[in-house]
C-alpha atoms as a PDB file:
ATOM      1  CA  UNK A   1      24.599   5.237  -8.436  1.00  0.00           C
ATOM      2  CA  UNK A   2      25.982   3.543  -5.634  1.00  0.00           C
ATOM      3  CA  UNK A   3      24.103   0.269  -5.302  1.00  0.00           C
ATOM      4  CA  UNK A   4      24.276   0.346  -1.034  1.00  0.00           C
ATOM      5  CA  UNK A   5      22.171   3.534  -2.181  1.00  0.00           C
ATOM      6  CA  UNK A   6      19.819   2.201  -4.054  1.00  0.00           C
ATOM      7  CA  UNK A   7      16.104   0.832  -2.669  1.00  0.00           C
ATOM      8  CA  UNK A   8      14.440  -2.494  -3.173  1.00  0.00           C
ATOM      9  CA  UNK A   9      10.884  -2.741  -2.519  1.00  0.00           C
ATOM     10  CA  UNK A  10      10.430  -6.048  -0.764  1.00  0.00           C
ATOM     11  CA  UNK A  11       7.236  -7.329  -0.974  1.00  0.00           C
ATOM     12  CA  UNK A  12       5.817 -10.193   0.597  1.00  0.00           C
ATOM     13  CA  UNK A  13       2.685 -12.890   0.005  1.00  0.00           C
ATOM     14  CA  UNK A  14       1.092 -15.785   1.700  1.00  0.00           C
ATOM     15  CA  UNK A  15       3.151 -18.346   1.350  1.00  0.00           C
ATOM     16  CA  UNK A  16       3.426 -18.592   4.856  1.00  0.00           C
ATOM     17  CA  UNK A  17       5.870 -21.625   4.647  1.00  0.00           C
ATOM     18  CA  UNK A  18       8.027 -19.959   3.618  1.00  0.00           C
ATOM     19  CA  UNK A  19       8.230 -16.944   5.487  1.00  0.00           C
ATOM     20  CA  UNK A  20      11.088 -18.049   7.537  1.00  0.00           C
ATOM     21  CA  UNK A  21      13.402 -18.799   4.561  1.00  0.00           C
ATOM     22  CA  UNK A  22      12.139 -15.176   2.778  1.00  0.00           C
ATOM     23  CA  UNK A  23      13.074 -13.386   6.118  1.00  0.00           C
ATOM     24  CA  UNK A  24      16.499 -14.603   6.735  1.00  0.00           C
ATOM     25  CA  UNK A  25      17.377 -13.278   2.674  1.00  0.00           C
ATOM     26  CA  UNK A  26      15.517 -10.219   3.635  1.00  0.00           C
ATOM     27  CA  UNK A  27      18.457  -9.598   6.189  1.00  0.00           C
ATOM     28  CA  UNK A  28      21.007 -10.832   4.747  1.00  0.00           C
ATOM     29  CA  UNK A  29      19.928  -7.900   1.755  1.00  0.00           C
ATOM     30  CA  UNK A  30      19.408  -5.428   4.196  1.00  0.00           C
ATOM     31  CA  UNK A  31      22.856  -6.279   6.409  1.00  0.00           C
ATOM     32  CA  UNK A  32      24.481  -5.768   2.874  1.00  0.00           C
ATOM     33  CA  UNK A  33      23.493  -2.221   2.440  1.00  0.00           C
ATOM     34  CA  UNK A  34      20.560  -2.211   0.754  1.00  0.00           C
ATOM     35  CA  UNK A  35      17.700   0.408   1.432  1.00  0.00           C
ATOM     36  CA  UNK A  36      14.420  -2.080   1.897  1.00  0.00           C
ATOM     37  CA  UNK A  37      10.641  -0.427   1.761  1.00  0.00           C
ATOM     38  CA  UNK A  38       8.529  -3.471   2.994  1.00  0.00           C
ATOM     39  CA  UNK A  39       4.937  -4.369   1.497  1.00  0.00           C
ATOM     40  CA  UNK A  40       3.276  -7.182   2.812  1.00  0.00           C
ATOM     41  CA  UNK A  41      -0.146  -8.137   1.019  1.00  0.00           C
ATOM     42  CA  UNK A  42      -3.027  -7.997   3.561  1.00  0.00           C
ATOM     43  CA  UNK A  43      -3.691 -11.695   3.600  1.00  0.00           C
ATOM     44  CA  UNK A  44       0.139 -11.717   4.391  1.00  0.00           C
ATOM     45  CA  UNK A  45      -0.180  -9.318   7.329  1.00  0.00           C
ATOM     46  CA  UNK A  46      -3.078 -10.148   9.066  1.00  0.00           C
ATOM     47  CA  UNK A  47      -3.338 -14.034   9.092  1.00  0.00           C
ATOM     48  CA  UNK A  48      -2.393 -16.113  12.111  1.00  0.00           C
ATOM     49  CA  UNK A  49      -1.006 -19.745  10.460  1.00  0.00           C
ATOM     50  CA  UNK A  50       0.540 -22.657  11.690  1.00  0.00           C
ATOM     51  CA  UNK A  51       4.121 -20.859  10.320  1.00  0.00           C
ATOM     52  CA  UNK A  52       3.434 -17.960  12.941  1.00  0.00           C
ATOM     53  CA  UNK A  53       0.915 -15.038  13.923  1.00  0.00           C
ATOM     54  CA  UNK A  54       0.929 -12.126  11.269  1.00  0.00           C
ATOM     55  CA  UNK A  55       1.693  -9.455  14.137  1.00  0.00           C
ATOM     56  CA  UNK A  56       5.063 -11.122  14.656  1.00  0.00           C
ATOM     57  CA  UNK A  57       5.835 -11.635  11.178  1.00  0.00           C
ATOM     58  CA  UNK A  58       4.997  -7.854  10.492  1.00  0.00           C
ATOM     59  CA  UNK A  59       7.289  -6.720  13.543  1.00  0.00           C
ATOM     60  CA  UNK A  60      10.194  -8.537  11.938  1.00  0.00           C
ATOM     61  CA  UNK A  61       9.910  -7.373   8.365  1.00  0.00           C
ATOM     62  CA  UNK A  62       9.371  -3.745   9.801  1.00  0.00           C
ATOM     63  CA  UNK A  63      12.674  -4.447  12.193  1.00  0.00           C
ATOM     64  CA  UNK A  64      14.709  -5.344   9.290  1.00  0.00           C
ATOM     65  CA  UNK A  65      13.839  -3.009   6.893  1.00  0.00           C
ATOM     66  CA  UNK A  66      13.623  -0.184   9.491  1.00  0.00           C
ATOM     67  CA  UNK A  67      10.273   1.283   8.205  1.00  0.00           C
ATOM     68  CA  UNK A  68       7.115   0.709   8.556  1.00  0.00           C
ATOM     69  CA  UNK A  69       5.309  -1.946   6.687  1.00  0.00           C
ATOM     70  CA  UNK A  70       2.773  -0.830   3.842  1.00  0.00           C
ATOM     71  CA  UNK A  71      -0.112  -3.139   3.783  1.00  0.00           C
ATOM     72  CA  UNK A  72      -3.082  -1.531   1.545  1.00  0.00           C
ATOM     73  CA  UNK A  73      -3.070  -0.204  -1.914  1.00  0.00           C
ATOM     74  CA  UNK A  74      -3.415   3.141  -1.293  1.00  0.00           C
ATOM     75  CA  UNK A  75       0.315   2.876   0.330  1.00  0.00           C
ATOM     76  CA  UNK A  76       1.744   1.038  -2.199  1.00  0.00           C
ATOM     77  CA  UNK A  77      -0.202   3.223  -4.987  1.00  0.00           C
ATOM     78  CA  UNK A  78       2.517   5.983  -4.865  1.00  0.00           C
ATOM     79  CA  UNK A  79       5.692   3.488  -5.019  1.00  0.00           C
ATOM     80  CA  UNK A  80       6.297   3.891  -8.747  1.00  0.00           C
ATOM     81  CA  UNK A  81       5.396   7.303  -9.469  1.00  0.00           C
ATOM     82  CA  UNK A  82       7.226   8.981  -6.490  1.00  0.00           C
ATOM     83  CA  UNK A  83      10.112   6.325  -8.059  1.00  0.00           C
ATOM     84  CA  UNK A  84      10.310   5.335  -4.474  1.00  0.00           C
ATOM     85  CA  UNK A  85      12.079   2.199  -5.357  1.00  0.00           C
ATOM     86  CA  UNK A  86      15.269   1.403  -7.986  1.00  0.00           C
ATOM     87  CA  UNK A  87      14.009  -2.294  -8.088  1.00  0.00           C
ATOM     88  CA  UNK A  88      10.741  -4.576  -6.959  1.00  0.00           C
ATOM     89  CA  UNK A  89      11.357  -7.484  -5.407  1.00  0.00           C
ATOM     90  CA  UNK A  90       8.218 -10.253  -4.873  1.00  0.00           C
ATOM     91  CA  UNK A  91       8.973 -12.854  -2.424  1.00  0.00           C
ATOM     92  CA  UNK A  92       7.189 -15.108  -2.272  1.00  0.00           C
ATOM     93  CA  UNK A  93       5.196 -15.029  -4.974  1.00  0.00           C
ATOM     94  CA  UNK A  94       1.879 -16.633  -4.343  1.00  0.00           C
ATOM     95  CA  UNK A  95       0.144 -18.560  -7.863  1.00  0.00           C
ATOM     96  CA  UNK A  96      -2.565 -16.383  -6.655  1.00  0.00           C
ATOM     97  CA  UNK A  97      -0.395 -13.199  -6.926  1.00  0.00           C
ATOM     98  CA  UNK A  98       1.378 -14.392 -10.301  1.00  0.00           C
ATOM     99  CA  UNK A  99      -2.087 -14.937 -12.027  1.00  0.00           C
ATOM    100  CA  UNK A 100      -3.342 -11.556 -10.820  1.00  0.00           C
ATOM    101  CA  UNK A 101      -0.045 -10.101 -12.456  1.00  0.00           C
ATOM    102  CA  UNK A 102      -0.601 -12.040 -15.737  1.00  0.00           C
ATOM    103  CA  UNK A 103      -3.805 -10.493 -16.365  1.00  0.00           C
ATOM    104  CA  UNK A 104      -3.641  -7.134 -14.592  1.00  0.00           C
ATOM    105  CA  UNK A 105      -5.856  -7.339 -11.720  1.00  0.00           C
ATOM    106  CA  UNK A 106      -4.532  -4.572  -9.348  1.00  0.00           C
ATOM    107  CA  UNK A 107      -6.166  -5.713  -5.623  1.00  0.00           C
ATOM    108  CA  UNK A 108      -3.614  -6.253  -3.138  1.00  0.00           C
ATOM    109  CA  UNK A 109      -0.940  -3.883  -1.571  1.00  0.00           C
ATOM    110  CA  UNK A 110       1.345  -6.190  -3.315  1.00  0.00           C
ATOM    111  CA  UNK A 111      -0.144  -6.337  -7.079  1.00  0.00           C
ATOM    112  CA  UNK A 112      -0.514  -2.220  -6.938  1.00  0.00           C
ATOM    113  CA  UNK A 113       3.335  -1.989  -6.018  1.00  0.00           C
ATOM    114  CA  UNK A 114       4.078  -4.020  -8.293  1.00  0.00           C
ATOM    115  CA  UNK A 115       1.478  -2.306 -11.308  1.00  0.00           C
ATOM    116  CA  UNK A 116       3.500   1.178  -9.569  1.00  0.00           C
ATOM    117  CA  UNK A 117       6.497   0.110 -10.551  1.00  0.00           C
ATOM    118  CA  UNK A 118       5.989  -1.497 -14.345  1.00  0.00           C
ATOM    119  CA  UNK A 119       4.059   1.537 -15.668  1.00  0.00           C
ATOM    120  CA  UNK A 120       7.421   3.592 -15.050  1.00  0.00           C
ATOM    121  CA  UNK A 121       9.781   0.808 -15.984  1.00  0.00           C
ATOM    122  CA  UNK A 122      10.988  -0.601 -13.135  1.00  0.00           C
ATOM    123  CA  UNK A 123      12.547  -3.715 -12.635  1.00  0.00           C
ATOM    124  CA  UNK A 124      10.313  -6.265 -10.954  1.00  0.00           C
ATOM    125  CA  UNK A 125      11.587  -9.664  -9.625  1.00  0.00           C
ATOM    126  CA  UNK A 126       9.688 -12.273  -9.127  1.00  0.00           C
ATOM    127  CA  UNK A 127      10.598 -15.330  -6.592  1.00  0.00           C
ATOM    128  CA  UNK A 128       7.390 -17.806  -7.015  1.00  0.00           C
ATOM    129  CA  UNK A 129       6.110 -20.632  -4.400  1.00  0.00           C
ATOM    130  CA  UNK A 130       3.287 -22.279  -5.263  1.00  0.00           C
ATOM    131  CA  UNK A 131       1.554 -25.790  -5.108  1.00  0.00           C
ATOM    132  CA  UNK A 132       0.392 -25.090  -8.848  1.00  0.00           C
ATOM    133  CA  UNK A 133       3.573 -23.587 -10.914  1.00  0.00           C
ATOM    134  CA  UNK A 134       3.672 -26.641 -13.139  1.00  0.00           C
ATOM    135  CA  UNK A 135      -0.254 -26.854 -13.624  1.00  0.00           C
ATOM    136  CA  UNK A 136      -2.947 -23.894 -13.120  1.00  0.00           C
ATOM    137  CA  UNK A 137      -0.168 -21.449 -12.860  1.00  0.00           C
ATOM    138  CA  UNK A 138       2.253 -22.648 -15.681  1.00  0.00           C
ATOM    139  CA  UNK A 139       0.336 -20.359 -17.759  1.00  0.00           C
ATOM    140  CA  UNK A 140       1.119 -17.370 -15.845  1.00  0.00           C
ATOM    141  CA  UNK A 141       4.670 -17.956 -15.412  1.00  0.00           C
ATOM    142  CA  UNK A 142       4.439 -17.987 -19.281  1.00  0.00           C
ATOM    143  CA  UNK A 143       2.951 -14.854 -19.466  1.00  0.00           C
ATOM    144  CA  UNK A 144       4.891 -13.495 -16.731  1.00  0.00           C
ATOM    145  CA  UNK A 145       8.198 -14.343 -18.559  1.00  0.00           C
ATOM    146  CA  UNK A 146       7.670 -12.431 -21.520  1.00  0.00           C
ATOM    147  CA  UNK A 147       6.785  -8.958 -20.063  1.00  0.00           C
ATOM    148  CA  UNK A 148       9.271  -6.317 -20.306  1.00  0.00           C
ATOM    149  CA  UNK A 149      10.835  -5.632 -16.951  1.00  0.00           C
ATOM    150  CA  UNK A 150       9.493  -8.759 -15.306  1.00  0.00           C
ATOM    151  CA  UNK A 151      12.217 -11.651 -14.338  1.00  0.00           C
ATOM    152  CA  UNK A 152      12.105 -14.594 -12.113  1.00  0.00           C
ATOM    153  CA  UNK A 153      13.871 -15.878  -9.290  1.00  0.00           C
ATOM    154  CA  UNK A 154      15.380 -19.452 -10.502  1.00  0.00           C
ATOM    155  CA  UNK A 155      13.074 -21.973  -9.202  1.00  0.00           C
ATOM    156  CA  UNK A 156      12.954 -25.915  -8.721  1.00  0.00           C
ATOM    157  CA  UNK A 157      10.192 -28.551  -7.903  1.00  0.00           C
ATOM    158  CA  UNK A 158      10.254 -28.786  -4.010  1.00  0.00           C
ATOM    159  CA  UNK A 159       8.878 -32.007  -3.527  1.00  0.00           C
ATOM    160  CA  UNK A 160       8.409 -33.787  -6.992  1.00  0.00           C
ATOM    161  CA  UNK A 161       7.471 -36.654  -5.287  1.00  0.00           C
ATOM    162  CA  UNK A 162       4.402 -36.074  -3.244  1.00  0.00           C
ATOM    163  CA  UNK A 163       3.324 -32.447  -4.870  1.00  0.00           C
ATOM    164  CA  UNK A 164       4.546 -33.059  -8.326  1.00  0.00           C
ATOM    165  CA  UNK A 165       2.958 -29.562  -9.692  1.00  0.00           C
ATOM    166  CA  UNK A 166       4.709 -27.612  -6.857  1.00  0.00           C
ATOM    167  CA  UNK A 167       7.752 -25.366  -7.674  1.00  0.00           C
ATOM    168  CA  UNK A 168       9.646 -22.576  -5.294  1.00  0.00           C
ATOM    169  CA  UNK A 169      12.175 -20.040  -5.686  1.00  0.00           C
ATOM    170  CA  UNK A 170      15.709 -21.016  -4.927  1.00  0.00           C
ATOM    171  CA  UNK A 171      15.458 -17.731  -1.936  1.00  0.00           C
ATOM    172  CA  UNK A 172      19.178 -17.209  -1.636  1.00  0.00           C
ATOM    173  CA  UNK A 173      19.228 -15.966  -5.345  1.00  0.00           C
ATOM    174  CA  UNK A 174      17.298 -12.904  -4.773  1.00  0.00           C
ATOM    175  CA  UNK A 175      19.818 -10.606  -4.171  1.00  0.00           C
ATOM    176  CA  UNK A 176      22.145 -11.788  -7.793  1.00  0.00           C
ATOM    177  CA  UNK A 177      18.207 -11.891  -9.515  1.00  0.00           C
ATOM    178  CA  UNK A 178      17.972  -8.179  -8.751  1.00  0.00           C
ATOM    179  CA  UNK A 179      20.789  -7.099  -9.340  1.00  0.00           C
ATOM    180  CA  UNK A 180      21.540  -8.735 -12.895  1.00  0.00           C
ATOM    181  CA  UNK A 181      17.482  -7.214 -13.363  1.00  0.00           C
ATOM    182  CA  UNK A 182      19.019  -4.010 -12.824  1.00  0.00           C
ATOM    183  CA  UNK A 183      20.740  -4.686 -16.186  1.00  0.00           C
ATOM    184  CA  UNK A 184      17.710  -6.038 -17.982  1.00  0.00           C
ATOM    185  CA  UNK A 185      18.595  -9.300 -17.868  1.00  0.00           C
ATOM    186  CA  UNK A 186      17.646 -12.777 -16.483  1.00  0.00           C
ATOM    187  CA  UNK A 187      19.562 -14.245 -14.638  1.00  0.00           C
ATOM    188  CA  UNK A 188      20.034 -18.527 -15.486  1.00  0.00           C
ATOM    189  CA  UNK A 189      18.737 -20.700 -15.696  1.00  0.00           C
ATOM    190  CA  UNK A 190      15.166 -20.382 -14.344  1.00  0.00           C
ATOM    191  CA  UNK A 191      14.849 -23.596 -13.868  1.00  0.00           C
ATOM    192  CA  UNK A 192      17.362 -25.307 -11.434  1.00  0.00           C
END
């Protein structure tokens, strides 16, 4: 297959911070070819933040992608088996989100495309932020990184100084992630 013909699911969580940074690699995937479906979790879609009011942010992931934006489990629930998808991308990846995925709670829009998509083998990519990856949520992205068809989005501490435990995805490596995923591999380091 082509890969301008293949489909990323692009799914998005609360790190509202860095919604703006998520977007612009959203379009630069999407101005490259690539087929987007959009899944926002509902905490992503409907909260108003200091980083922006949900409506807007749910207008520009739906311009981008050119579809409409699923936001329950019910519309994500169908991803995987209707193979809807060639490859699942997560970004960003709340702690909250990652320890969900770590111990198979399926309760977001999000965490069922994402369950969709592993029981039929396909290729999820992970691109964390959170305040907690080197504390509470270590122990996820542990967990995390030895599941079959699960890989992560290099990341680095984003402020070592003042939030010491804090780690985010280097963004602009989504697109090589997913598409060295595609292979079954990981793409390194992890750790930048």
């Amino acid at each position: 297959m082509n890969l301008n013909e293949m489909t990323f699911g692009f799914a998005m969580c609360g790190s509202y911070c860095t919604f703006g940074t998520v977007l612009e690699e959203m379009k630069k995937i999407a101005d490259k070819g690539y087929h987007l479906l959009p899944i926002m979790s509902e905490n992503a879609s409907s909260t108003d933040t200091r980083f922006g009011n949900a409506k807007d942010f749910v207008q520009q992931v739906s311009g981008i992608c050119g579809r409409e934006v699923i936001t329950s489990i019910v519309g994500a629930e169908p991803i995987g088996p209707k193979k809807l998808v060639d490859l699942m991308i997560v970004a960003p990846c709340t702690g909250n989100t990652l320890a969900k995925l770590a111990n198979g709670i399926t309760d977001t829009a999000v965490t069922m495309a994402v369950k969709s998509c592993l029981r039929i083998g396909i290729p999820v990519v992970l691109a964390p932020a959170t305040n907690d990856a080197l504390a509470a949520s270590a122990q996820n992205l542990g967990r995390l990184m030895n599941r079959k068809h699960i890989y992560f989005v290099p990341m680095h501490q984003d402020n070592p100084g003042q939030k010491p435990n804090s780690a985010v995805a280097e963004f602009s490596l989504i697109l090589p992630t997913a598409l060295v995923a595609l292979k079954g591999e990981q793409i390194q380091p992890i750790w930048q």
